[in-house]
C-alpha atoms as a PDB file:
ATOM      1  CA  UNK A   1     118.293  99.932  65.823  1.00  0.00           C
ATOM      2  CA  UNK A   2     115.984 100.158  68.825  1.00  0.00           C
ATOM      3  CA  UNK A   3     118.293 102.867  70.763  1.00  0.00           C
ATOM      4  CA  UNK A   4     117.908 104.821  67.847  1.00  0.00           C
ATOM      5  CA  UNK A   5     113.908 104.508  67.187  1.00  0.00           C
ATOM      6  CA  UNK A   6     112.755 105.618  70.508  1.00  0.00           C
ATOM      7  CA  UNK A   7     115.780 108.629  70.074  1.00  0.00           C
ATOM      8  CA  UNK A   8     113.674 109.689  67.077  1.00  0.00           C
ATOM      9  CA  UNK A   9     110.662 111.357  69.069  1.00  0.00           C
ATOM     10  CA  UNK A  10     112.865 113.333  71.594  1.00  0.00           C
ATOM     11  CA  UNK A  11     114.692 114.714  68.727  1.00  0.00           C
ATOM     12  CA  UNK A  12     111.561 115.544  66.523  1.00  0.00           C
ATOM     13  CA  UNK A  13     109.458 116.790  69.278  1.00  0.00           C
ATOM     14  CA  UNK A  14     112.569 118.287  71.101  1.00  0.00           C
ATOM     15  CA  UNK A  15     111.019 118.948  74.561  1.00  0.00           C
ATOM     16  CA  UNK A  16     111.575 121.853  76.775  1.00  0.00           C
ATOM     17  CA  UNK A  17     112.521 119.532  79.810  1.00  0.00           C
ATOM     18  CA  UNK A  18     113.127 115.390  79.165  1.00  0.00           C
ATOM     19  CA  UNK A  19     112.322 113.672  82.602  1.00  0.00           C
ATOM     20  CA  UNK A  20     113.878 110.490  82.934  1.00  0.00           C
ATOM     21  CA  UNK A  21     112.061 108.161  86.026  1.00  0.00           C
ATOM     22  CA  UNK A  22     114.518 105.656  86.368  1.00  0.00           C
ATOM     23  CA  UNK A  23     118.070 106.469  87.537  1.00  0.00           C
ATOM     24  CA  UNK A  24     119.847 103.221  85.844  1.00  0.00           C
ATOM     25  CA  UNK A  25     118.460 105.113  82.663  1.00  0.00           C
ATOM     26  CA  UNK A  26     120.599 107.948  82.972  1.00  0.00           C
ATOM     27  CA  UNK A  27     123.474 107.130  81.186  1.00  0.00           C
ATOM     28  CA  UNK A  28     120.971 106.417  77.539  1.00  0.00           C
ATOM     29  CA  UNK A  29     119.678 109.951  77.494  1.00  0.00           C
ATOM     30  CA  UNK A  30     121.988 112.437  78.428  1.00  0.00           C
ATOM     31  CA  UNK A  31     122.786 113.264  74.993  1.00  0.00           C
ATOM     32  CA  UNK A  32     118.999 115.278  74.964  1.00  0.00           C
ATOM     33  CA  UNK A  33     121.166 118.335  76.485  1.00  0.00           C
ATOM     34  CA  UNK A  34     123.333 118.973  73.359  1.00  0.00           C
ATOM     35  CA  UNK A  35     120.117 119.673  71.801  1.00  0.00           C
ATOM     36  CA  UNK A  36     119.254 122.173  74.585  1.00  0.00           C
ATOM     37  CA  UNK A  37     116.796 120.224  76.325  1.00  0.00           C
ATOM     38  CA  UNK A  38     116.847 120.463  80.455  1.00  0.00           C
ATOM     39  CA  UNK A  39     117.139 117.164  82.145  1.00  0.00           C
ATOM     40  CA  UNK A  40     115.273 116.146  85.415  1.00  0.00           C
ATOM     41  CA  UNK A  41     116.126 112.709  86.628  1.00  0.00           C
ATOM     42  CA  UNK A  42     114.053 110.981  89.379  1.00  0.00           C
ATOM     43  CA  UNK A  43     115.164 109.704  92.351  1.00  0.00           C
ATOM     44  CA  UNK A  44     113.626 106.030  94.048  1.00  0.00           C
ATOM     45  CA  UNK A  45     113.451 103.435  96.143  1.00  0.00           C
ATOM     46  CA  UNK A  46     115.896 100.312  94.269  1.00  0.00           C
ATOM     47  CA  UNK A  47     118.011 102.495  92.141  1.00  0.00           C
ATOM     48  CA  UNK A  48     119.249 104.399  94.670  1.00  0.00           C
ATOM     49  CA  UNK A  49     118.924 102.642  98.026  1.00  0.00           C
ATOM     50  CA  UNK A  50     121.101  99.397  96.949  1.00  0.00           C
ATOM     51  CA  UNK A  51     121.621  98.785  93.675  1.00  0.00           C
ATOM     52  CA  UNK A  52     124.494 101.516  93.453  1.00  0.00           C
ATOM     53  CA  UNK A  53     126.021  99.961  95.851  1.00  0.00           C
ATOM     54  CA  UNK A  54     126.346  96.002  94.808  1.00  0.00           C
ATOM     55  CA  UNK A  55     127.554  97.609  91.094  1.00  0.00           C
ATOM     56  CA  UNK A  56     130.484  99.683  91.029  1.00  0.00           C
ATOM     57  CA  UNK A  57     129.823 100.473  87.589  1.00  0.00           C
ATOM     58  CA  UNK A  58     126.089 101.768  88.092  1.00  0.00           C
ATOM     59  CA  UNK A  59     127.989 103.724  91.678  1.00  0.00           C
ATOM     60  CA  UNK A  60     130.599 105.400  88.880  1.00  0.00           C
ATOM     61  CA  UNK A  61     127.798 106.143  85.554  1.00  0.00           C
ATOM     62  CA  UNK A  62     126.203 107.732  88.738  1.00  0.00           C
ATOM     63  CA  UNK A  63     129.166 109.633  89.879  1.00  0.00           C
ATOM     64  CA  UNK A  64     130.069 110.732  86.148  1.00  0.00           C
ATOM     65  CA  UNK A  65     126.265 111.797  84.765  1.00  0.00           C
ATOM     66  CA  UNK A  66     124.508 112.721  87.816  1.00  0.00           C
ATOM     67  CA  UNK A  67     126.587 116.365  87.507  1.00  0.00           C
ATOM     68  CA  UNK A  68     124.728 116.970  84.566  1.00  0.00           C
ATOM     69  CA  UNK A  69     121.309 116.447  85.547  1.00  0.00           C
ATOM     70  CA  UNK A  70     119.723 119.756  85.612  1.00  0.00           C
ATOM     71  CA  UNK A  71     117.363 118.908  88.303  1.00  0.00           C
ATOM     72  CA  UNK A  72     116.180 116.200  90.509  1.00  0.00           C
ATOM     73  CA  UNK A  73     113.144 114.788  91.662  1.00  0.00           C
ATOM     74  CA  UNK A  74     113.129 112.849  95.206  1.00  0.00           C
ATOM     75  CA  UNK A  75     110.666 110.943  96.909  1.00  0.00           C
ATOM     76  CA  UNK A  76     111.512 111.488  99.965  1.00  0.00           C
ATOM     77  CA  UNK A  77     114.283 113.493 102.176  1.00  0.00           C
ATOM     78  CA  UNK A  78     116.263 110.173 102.798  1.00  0.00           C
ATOM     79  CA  UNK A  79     116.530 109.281  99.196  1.00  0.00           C
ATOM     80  CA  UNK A  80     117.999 112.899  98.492  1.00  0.00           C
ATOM     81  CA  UNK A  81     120.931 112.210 101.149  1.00  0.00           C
ATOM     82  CA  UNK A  82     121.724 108.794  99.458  1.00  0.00           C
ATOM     83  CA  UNK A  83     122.084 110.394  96.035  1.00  0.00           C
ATOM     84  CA  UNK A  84     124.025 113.290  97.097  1.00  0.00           C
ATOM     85  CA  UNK A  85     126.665 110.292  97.592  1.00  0.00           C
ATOM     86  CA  UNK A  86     126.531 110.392  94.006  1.00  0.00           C
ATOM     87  CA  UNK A  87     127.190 113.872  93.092  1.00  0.00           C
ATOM     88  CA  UNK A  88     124.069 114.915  92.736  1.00  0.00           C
ATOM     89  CA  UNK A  89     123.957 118.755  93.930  1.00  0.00           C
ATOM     90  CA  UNK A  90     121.739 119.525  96.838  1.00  0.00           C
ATOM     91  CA  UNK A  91     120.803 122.591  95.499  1.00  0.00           C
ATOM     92  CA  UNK A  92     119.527 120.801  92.807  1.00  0.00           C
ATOM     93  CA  UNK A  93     117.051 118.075  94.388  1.00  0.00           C
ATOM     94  CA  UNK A  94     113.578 118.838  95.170  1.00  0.00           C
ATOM     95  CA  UNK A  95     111.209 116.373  97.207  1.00  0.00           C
ATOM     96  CA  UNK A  96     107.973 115.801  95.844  1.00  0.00           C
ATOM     97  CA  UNK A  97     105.984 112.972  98.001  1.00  0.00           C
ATOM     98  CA  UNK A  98     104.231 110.956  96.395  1.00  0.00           C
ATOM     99  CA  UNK A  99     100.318 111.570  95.837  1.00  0.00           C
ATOM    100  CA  UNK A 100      96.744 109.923  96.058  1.00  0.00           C
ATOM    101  CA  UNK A 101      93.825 110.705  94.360  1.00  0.00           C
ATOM    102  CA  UNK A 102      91.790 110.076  97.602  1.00  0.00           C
ATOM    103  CA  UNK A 103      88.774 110.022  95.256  1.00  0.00           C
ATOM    104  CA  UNK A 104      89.049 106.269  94.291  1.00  0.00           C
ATOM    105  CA  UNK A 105      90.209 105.764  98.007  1.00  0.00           C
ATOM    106  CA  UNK A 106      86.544 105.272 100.160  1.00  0.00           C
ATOM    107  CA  UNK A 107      88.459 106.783 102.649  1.00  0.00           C
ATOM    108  CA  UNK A 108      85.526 108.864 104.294  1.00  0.00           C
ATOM    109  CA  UNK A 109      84.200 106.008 106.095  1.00  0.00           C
ATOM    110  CA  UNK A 110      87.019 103.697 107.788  1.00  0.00           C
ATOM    111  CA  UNK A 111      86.692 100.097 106.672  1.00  0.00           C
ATOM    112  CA  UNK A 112      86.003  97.600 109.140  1.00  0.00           C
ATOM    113  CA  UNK A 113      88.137  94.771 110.059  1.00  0.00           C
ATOM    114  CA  UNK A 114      86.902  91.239 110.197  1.00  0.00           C
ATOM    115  CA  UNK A 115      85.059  90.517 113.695  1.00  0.00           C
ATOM    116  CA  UNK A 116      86.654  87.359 115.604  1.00  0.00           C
ATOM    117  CA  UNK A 117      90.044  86.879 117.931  1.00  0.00           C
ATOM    118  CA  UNK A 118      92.395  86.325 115.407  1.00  0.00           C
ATOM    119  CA  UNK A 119      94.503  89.339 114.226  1.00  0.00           C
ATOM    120  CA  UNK A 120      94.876  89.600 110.489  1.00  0.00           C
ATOM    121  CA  UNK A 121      98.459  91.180 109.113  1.00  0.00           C
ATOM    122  CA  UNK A 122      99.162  91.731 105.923  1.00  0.00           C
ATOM    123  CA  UNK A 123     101.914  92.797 103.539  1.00  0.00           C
ATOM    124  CA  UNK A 124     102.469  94.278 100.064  1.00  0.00           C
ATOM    125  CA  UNK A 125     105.087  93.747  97.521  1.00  0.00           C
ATOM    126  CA  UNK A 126     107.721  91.442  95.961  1.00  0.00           C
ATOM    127  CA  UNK A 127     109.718  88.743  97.621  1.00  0.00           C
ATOM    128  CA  UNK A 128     113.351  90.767  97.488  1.00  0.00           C
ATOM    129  CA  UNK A 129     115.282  90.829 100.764  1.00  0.00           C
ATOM    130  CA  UNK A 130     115.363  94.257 100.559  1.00  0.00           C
ATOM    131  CA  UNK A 131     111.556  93.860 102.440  1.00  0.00           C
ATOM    132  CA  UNK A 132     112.735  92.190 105.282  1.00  0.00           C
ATOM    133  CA  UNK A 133     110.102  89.315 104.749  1.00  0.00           C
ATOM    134  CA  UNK A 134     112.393  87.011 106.960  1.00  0.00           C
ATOM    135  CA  UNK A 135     112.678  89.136 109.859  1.00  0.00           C
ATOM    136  CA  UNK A 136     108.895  89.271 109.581  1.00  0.00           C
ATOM    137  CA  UNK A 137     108.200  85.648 109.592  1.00  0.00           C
ATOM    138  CA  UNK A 138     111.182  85.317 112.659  1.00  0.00           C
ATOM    139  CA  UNK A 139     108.592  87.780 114.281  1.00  0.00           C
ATOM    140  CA  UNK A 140     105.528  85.652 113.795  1.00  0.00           C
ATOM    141  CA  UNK A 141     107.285  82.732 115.225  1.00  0.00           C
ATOM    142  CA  UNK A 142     107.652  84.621 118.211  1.00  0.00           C
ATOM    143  CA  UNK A 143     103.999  85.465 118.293  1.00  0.00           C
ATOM    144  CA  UNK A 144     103.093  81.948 117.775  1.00  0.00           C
ATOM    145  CA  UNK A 145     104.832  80.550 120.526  1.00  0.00           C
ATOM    146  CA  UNK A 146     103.290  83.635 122.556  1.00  0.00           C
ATOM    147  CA  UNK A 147     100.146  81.956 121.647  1.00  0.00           C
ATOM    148  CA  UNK A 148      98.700  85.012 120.028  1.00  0.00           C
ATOM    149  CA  UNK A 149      96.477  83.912 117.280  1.00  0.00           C
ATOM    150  CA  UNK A 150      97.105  85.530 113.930  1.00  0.00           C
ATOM    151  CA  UNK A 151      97.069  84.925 110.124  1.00  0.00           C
ATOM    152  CA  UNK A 152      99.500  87.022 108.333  1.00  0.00           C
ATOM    153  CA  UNK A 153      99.320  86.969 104.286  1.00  0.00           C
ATOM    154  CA  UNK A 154     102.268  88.263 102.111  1.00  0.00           C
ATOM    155  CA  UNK A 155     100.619  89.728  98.731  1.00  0.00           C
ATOM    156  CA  UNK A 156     102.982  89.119  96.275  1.00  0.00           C
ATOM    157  CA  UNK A 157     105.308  86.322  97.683  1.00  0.00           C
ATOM    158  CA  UNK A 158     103.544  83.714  95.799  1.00  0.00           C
ATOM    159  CA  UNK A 159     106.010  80.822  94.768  1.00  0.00           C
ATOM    160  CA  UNK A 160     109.133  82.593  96.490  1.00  0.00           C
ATOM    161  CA  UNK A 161     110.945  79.361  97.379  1.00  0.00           C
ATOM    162  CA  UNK A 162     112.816  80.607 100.399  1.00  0.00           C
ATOM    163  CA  UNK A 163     110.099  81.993 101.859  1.00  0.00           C
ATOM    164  CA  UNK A 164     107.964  78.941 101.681  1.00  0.00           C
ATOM    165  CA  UNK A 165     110.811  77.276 103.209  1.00  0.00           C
ATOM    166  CA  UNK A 166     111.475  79.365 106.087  1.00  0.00           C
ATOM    167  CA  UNK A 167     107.488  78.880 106.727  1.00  0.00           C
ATOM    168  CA  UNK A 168     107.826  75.034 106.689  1.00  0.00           C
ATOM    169  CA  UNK A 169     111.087  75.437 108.937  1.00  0.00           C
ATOM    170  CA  UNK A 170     109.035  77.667 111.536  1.00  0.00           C
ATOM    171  CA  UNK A 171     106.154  75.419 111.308  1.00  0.00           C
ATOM    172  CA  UNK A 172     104.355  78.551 110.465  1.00  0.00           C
ATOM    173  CA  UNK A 173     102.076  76.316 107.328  1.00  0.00           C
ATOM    174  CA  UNK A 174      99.074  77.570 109.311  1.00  0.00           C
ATOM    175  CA  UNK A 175      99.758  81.060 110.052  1.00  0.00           C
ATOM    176  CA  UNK A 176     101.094  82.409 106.985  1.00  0.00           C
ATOM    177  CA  UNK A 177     100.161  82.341 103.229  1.00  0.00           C
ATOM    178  CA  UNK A 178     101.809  83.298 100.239  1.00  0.00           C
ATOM    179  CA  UNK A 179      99.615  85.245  97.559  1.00  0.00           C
ATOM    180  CA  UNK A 180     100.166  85.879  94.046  1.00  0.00           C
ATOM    181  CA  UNK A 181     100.284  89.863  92.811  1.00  0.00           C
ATOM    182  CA  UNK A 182      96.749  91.490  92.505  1.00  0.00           C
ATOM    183  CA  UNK A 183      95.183  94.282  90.980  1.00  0.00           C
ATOM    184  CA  UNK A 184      95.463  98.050  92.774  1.00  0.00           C
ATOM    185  CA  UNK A 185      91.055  97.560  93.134  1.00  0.00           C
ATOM    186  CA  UNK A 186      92.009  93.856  95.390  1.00  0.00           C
ATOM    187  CA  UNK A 187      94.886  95.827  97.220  1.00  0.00           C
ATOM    188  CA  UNK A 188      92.399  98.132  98.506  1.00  0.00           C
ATOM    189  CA  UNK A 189      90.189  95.647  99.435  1.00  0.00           C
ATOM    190  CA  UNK A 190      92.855  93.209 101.039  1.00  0.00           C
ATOM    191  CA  UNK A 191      94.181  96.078 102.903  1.00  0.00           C
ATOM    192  CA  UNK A 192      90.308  97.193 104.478  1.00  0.00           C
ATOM    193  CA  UNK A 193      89.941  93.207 105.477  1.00  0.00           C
ATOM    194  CA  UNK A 194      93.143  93.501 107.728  1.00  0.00           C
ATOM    195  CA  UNK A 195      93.685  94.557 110.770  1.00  0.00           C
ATOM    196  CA  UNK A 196      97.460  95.660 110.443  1.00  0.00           C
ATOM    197  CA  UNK A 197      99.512  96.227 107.601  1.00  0.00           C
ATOM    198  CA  UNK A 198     103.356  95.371 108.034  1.00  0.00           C
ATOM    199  CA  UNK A 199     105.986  97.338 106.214  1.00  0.00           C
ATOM    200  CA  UNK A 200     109.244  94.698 107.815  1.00  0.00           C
ATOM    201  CA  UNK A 201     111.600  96.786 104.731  1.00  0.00           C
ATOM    202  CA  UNK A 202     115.038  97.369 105.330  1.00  0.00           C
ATOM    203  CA  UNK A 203     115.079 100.204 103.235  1.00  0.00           C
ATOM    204  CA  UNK A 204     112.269 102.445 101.527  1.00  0.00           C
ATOM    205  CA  UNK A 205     112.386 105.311  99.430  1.00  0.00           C
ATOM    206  CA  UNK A 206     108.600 106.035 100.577  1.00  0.00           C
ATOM    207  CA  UNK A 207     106.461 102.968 100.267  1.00  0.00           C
ATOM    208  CA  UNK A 208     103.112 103.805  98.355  1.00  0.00           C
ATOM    209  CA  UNK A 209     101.727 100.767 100.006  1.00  0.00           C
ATOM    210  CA  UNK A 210     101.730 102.895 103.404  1.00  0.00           C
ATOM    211  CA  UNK A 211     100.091 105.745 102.167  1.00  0.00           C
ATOM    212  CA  UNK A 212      97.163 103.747 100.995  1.00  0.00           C
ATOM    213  CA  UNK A 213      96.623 102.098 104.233  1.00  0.00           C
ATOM    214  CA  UNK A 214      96.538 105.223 105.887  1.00  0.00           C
ATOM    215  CA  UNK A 215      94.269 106.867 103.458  1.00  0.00           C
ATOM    216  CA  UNK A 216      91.991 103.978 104.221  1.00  0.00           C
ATOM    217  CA  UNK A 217      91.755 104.626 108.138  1.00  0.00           C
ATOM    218  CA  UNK A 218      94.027 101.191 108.348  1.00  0.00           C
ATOM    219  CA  UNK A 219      96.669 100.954 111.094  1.00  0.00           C
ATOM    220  CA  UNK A 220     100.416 100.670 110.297  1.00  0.00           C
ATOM    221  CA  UNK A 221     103.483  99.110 111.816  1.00  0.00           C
ATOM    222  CA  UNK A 222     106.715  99.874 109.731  1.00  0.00           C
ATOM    223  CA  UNK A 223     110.132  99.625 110.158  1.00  0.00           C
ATOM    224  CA  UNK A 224     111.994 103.241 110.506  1.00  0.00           C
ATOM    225  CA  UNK A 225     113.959 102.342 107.112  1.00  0.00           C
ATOM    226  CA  UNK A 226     114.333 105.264 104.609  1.00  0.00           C
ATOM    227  CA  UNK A 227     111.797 107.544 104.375  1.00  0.00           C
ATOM    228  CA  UNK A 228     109.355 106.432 106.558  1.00  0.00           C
ATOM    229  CA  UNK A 229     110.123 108.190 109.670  1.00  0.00           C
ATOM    230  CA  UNK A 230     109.032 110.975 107.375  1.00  0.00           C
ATOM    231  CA  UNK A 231     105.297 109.956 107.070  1.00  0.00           C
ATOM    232  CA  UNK A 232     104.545 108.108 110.448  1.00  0.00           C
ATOM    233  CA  UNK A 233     104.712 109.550 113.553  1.00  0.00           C
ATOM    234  CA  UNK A 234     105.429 106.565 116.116  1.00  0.00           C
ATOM    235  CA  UNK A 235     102.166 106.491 118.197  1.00  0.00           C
ATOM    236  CA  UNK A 236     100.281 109.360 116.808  1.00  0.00           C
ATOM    237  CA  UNK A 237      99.376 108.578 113.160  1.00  0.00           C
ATOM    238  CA  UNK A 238     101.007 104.370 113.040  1.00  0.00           C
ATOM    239  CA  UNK A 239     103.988 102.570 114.584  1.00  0.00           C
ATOM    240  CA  UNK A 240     107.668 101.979 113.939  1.00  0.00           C
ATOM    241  CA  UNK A 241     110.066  99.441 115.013  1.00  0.00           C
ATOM    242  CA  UNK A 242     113.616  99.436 113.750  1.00  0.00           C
ATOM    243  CA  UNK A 243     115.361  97.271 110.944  1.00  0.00           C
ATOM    244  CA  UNK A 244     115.811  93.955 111.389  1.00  0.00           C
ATOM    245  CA  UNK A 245     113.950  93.604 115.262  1.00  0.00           C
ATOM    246  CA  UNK A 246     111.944  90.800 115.045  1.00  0.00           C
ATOM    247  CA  UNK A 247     111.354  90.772 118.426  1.00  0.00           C
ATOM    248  CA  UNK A 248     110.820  94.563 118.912  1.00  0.00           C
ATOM    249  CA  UNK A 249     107.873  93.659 116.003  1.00  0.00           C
ATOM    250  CA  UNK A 250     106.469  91.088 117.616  1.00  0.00           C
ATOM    251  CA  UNK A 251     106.159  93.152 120.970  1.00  0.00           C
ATOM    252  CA  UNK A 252     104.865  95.908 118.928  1.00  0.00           C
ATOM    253  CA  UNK A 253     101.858  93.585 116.684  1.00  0.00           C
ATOM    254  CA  UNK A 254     100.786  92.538 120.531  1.00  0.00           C
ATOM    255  CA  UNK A 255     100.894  96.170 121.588  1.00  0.00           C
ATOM    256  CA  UNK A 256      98.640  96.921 118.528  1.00  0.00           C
ATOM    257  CA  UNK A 257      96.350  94.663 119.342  1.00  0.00           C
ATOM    258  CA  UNK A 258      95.618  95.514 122.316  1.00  0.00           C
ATOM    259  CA  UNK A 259      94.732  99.125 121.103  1.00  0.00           C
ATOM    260  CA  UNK A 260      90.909 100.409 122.322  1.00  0.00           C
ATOM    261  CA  UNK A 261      88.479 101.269 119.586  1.00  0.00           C
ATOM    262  CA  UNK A 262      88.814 104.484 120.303  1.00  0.00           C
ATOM    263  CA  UNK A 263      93.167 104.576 120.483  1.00  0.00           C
ATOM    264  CA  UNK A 264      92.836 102.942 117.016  1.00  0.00           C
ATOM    265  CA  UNK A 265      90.371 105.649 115.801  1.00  0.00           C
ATOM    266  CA  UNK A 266      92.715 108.732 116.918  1.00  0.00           C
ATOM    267  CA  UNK A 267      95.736 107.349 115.409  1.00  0.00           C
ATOM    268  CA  UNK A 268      94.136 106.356 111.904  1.00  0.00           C
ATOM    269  CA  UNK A 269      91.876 109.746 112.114  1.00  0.00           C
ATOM    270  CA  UNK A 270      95.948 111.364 112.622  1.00  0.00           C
ATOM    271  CA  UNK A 271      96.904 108.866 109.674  1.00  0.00           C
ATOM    272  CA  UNK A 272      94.443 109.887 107.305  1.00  0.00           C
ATOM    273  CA  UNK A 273      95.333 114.250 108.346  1.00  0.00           C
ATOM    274  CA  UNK A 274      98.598 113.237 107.101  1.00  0.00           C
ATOM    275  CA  UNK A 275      97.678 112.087 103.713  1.00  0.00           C
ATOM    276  CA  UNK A 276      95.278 114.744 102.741  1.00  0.00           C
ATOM    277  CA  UNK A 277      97.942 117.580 104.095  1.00  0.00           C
ATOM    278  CA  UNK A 278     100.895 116.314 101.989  1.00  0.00           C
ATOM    279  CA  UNK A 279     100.138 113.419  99.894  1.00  0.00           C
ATOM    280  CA  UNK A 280      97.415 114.281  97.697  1.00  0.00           C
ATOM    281  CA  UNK A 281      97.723 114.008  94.058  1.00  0.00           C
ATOM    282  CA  UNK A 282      97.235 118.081  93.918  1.00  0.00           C
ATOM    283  CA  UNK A 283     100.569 118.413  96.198  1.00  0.00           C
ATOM    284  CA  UNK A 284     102.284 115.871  93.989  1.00  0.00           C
ATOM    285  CA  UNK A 285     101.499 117.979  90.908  1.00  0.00           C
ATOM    286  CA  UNK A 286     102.202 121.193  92.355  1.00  0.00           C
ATOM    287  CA  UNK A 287     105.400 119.641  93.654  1.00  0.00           C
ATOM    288  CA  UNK A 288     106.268 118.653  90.270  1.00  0.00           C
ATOM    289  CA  UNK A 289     105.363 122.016  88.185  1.00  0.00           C
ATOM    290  CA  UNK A 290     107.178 124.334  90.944  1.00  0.00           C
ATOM    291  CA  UNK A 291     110.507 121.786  89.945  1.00  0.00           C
ATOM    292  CA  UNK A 292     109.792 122.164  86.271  1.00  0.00           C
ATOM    293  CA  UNK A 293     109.494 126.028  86.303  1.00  0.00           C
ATOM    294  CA  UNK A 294     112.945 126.522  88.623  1.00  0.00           C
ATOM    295  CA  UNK A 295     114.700 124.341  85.646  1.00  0.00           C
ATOM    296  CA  UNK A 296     113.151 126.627  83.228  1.00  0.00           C
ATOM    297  CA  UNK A 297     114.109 129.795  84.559  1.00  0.00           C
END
């Protein structure tokens, strides 16, 4: 009964062009074409990156619907390559990056970081191994026993058993602490009290969390997973280290540190040019009508 109440507006409405944002959604919707309607499917991060490939039958509803999507909407250049694996045409993808409304940012002034020796890291998002949490944590125990004094706060990894455990096992209680999800208003403000965010991913469509530290003249070390090679610049605009490194991390956080006022003021002055050139909320919605007139014509 439900499949067929939220069919009924589609049909009654019958839309020029039915955008669909997640790909495992595919599969419930296709039917919209027999009824003339164009079909744009988006294209991100967990649907695409991994899940295809730990179920075969998500890899073949791919294979079989993904030639009738009329066109697709990417998030980045590296997401496009990974579903062209699953027939979807290159002729037919379009990256749009995602945007920010740098209005709600405070991004004209950079935000301060907490005065005193110890070097405050954080990181953004759920406790899935895709974020390479415990090469992350194998990296702090490497600072630790470098005696380089840090506190490095996972937003989000709240009550993650393994985690916690891998902590205790490191003898990392101290250094490290677990928070629960917060609001987008405390992310901003978490982010402008550090001194580094940490992006340890093994694989990113194009994390969001990024482009809001470097709207808010906040340094960045990420790993050069996905699409992120496409938005920092290693050295100019933030840092990258590659997958699964912890040690290459660790040697990088020190580096960081390190940085002169001024270093740190080029590279997040570079960091913020790169947001307002191609990550703006007006590029995203230009990006995103220019798609949705191609399908129409």
């Amino acid at each position: 009964m439900y499949d067929r109440v939220k069919c009924y507006p589609v049909l009654w409405y019958k839309p020029d062009i039915f955008h669909i944002q997640w790909a495992k959604g595919l599969s419930e919707w296709v039917w919209v074409k027999e009824f003339g309607t164009k079909l744009v499917l988006s294209l991100r991060g967990a649907h695409i990156n991994y899940s295809p490939v730990a179920d075969q039958n998500l890899a073949d509803m791919y294979n079989t619907y993904f030639p009738k999507v009329d066109a697709f909407h990417a998030v980045s250049k590296a997401i496009a390559t990974e579903a062209r694996k699953y027939n979807a045409s290159h002729e037919k993808i379009k990256v749009v990056y995602s945007g920010l409304d740098l209005n709600t940012m405070s991004s004209s002034e950079p935000v301060k970081s907490k005065k005193g020796k110890t070097f405050n890291l954080i990181s953004i998002g759920r406790p899935h191994w895709i974020k390479g949490y415990v090469y992350a944590l194998d990296a702090c125990k490497l600072l630790k026993d470098n005696d380089f004094d840090f506190k490095y706060t996972i937003v989000g990894g709240k009550n993650d058993i393994e985690l916690a455990y891998q902590i205790h096992d490191l003898g990392l209680d101290d250094d490290i602490e677990l928070c629960e999800n917060i609001s987008f208003s405390e992310v901003i403000d978490v982010i402008g009290k550090s001194d580094l965010l940490l992006l340890p991913s093994l694989e990113e469509g194009l994390a969001n969390v990024v482009l809001e530290a470097m709207a808010l003249h906040k340094l960045v070390l990420s790993t050069n997973c996905g699409g992120m090679p496409e938005i920092i610049k290693d050295g100019q605009n933030g840092f990258l280290v590659p997958i699964r490194k912890p040690k290459a991390m660790a040697e990088k956080i020190i580096e960081i540190s390190n940085l002169t006022e001024t270093q740190k003021s080029t590279i997040t002055n570079e960091a913020l040019k790169t947001i307002q050139s191609g990550h703006t909320t007006e590029h995203m919605i230009n990006g995103m009508l220019q798609l949705y007139q191609k399908v129409l014509k």
